[in-house]
Protein backbone atom coordinates (compact mmCIF):
# COMPACT_ATOMS: atom_id res chain seq x y z
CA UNK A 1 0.00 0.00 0.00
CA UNK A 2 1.43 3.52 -1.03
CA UNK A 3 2.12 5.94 1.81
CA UNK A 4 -0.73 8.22 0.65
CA UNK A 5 -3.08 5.59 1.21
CA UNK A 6 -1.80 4.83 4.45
CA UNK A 7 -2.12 7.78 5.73
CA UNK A 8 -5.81 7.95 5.00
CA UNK A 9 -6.30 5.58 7.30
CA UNK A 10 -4.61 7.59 10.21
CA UNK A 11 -7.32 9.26 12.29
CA UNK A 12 -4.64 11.90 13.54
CA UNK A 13 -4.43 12.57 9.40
CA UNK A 14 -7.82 12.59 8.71
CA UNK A 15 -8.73 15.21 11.26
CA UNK A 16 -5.97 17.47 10.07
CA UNK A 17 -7.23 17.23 6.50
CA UNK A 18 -10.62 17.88 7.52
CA UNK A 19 -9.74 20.93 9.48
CA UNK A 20 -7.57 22.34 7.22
CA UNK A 21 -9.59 21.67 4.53
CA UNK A 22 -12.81 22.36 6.40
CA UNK A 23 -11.54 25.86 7.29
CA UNK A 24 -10.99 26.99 4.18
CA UNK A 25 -14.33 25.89 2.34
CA UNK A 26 -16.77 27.07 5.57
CA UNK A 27 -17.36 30.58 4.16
CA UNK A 28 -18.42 29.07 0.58
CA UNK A 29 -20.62 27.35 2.22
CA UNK A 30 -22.28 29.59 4.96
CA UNK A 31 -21.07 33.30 4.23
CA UNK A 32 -20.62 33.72 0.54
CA UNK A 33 -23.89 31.59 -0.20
CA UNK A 34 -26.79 29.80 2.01
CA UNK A 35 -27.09 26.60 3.10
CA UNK A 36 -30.12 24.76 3.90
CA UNK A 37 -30.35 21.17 5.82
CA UNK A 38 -32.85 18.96 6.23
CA UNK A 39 -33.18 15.75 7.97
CA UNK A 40 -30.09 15.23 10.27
CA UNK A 41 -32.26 14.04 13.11
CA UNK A 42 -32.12 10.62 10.64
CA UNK A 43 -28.65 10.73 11.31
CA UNK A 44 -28.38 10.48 15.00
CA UNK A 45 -29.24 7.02 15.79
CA UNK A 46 -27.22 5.01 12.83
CA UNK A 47 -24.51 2.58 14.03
CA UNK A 48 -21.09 3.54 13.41
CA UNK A 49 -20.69 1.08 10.42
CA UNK A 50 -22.55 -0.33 7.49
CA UNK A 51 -24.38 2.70 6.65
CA UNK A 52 -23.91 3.87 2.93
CA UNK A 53 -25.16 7.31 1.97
CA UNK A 54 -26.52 7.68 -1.86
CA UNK A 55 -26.43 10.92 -3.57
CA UNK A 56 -26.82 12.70 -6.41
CA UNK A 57 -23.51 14.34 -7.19
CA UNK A 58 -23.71 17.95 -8.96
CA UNK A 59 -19.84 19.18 -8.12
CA UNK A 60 -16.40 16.63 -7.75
CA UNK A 61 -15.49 18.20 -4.60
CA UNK A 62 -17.95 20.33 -2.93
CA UNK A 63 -21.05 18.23 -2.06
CA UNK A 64 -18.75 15.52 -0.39
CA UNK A 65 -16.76 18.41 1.91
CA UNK A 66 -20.69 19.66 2.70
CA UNK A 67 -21.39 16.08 3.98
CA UNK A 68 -18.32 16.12 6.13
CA UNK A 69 -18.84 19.30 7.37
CA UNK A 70 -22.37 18.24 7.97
CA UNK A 71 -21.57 15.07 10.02
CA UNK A 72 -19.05 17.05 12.43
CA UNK A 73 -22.00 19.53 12.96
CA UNK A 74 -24.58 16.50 14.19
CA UNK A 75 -21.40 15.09 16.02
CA UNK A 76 -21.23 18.31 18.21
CA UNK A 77 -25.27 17.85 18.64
CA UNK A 78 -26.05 20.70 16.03
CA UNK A 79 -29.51 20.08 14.08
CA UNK A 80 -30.12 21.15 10.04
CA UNK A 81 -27.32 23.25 10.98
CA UNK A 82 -23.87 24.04 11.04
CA UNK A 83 -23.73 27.32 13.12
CA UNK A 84 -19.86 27.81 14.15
CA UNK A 85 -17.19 25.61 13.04
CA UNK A 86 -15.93 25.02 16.08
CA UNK A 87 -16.56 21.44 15.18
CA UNK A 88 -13.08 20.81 13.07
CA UNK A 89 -11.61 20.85 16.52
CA UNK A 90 -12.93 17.63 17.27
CA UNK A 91 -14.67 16.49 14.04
CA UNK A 92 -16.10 13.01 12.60
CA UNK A 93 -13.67 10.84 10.78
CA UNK A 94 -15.41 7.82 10.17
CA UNK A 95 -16.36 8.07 6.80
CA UNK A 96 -15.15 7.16 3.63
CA UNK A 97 -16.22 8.59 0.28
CA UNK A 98 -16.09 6.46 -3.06
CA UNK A 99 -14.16 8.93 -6.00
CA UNK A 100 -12.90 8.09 -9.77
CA UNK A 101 -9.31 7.25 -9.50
CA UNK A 102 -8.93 9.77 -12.08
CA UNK A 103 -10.15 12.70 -10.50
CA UNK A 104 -8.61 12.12 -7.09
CA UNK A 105 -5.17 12.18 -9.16
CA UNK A 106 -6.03 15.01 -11.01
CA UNK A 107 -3.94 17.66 -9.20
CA UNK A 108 -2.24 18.50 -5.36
CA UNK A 109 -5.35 19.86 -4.08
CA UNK A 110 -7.44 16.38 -4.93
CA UNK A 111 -4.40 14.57 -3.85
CA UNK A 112 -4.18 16.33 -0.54
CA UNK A 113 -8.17 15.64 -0.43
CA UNK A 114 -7.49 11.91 -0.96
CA UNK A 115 -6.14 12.05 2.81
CA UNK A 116 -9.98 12.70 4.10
CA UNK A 117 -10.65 9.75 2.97
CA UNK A 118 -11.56 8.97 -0.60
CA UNK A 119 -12.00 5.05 -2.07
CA UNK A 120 -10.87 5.34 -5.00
CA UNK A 121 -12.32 3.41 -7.50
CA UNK A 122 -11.63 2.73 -11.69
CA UNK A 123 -15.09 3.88 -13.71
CA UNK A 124 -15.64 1.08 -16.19
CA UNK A 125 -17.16 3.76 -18.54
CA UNK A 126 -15.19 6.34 -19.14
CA UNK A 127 -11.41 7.49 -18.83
CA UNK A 128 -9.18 10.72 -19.89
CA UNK A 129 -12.78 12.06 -21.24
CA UNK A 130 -13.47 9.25 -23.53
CA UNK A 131 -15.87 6.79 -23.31
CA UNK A 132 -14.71 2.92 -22.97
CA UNK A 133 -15.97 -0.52 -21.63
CA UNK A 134 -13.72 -2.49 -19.16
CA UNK A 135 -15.20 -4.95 -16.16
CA UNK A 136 -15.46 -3.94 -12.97
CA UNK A 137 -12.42 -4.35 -10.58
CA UNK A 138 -12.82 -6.71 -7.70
CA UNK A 139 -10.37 -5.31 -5.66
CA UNK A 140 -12.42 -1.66 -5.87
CA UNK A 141 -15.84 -3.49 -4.20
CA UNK A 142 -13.66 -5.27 -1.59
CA UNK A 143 -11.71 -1.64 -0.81
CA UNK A 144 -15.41 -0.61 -0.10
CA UNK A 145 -16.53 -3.60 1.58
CA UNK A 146 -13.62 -3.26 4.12
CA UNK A 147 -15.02 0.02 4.51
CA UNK A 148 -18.11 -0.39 5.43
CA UNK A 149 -17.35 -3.05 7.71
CA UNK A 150 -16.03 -0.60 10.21
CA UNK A 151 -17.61 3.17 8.96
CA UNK A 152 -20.26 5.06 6.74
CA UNK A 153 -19.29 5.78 2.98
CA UNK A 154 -20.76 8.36 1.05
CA UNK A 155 -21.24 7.24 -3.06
CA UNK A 156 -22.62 8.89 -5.59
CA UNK A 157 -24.86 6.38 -8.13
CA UNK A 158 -24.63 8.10 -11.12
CA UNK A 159 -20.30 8.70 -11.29
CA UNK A 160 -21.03 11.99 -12.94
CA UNK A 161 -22.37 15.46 -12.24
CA UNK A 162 -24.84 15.62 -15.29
CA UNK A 163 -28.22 15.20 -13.37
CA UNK A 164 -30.27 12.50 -14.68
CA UNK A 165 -27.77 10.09 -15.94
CA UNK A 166 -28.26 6.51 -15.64
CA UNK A 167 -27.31 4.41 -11.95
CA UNK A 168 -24.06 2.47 -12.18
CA UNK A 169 -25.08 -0.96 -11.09
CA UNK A 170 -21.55 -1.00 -8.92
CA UNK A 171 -23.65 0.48 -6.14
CA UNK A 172 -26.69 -2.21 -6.17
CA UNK A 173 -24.45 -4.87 -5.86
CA UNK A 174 -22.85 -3.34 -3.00
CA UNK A 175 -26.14 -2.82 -1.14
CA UNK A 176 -26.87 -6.72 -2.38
CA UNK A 177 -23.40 -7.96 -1.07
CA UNK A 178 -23.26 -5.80 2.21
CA UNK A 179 -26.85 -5.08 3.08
CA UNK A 180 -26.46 -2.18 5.18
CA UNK A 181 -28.42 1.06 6.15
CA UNK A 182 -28.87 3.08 2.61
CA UNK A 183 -29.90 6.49 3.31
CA UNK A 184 -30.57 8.70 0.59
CA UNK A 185 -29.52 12.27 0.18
CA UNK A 186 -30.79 14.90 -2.58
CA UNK A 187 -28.62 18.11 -2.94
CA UNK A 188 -29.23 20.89 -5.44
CA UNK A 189 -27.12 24.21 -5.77
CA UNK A 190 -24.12 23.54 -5.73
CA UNK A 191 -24.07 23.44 -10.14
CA UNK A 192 -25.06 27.00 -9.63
CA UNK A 193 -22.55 27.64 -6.60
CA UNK A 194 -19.28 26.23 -8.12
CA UNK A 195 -17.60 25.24 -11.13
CA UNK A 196 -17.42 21.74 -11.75
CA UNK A 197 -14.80 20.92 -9.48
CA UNK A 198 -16.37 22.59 -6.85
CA UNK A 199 -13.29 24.09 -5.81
CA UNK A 200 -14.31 27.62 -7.75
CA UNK A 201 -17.25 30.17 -7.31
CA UNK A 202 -19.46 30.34 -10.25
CA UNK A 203 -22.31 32.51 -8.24
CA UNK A 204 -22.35 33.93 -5.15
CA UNK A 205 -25.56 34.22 -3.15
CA UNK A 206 -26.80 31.07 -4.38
CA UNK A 207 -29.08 28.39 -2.44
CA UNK A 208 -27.75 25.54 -1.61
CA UNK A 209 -30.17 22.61 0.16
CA UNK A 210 -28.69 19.25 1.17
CA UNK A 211 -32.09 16.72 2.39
CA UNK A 212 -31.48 13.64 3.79
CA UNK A 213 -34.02 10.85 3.92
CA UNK A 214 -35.35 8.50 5.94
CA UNK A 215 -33.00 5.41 5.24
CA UNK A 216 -34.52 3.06 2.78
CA UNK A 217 -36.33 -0.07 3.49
CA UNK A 218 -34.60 -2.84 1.15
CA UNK A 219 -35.60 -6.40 0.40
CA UNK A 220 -31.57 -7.47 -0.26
CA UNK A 221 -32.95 -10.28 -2.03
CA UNK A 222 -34.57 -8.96 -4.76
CA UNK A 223 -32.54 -8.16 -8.16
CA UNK A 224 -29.54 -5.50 -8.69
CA UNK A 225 -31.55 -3.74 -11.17
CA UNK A 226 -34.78 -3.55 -8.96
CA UNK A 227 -32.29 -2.27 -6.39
CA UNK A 228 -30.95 0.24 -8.39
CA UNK A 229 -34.40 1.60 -9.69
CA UNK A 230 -35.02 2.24 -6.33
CA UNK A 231 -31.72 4.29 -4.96
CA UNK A 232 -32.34 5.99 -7.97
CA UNK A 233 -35.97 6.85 -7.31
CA UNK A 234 -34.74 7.76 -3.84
CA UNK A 235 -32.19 10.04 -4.63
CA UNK A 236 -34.76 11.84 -7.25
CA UNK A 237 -32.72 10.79 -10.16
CA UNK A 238 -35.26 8.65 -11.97
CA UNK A 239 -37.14 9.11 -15.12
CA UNK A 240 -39.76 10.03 -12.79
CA UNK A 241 -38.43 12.69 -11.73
CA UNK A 242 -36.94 13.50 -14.62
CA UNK A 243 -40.17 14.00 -17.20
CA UNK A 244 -41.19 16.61 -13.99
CA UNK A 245 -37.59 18.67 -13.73
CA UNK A 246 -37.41 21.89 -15.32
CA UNK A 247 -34.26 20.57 -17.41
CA UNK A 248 -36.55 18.33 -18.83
CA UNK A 249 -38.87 21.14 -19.48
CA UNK A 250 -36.25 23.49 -21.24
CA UNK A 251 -34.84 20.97 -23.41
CA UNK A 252 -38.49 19.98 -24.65
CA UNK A 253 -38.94 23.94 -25.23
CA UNK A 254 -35.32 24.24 -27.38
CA UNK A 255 -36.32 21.35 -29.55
């Protein structure tokens, strides 16, 4: 194992990296635009492993250092909130998040990020901005097994920022192989908020909501692709959903 990824695993590390890097993307969040939380009270009675957190994913960088920020707020007791952040002093650690391989080696600062904790993981549809077809890699499922076995992880269905795209069947079979607590999160702002890195301002002033759900009830022995209609559904990512977004709308009206 390289010494980057050992150090992930270093609470001491972690806490640094979220502090440091928690400090410097507070006033994004809270001063320079307004953040608004729902459902953390789901939050406070999960076990402290096997839970796996679905999202939609609308920045690389920015909705994942919102969670973390979010989880040291209900650590310190705070509710749809995050108040101070007096909470890096002492903040939650255990929790993984599930990245491209690509973009966590994209540059120092996503490097540096990697520390927090990112599993990083091969897509097996794309690569260097192409589009390709490999199988999946064991040995990224069993890096997130091992993870859940002893924390939460934070994944993001889709692998991409464009809203609507299709559910990588990766996840299902981790909720199939695993079966732990799924809870679902829907965020929305943070396009408008941040570049697609998330590491950039694109508009100040913007809204920014992060809602997270009741955690799903699962029959783990149903199909992956029943599985996966259903994150998706949860997450508000589905056709459904879809046909009633207002992207749906405007493309219908430029046609």
């Amino acid at each position: 194992m390289k010494i980057l990824e050992r150090l992930k695993y270093i609470k001491v590390i972690r806490s640094v990296v979220y502090g440091t890097v928690g400090m410097i993307t507070y006033p994004g969040l809270v001063m320079f635009n307004k953040i608004r939380i729902e459902g953390t009270e789901h939050l406070r009675k999960l076990p402290r492993h096997n839970v796996l957190f679905v999202s939609n994913h609308q920045t690389y960088f920015a909705d994942v250092i919102a969670f973390i920020h979010i989880f040291c707020a209900v650590k310190w007791r705070k509710q749809n909130r995050l108040g101070l952040p007096y909470y890096l002093l002492n903040p939650f650690t255990n929790v993984y998040f599930v990245a491209a391989e690509e973009t966590m080696n994209g540059s120092w600062i996503s490097r540096f990020f990697k520390m927090a904790g990112a599993l990083t993981v091969k897509r097996t549809w794309r690569q260097e901005g192409k589009d390709i077809q490999r199988e999946r890699d064991e040995s990224d499922t069993q890096k997130i097994d091992k993870a859940l076995c002893k924390s939460w992880v934070i994944t993001f269905p889709q692998g991409t920022t464009k809203p609507f795209a299709p559910g990588r069947k990766g996840t299902a079979h981790i909720i199939k192989n695993n079966q732990p607590i799924v809870v679902p999160v829907v965020i929305n702002g943070f396009w408008r908020a941040f570049n697609k890195t998330g590491l950039t301002f694109k508009k100040r002033g913007s809204q920014l909501s992060i809602r997270f759900k009741e955690p799903m009830v699962i029959d783990y022995t149903r199909p992956v692709d029943e599985i996966l209609e259903d994150v998706m559904e949860a997450i508000e990512q589905s056709r459904n959903y879809m046909m009633r977004s207002k992207h749906h709308l405007k493309g219908l009206l430029h046609k």
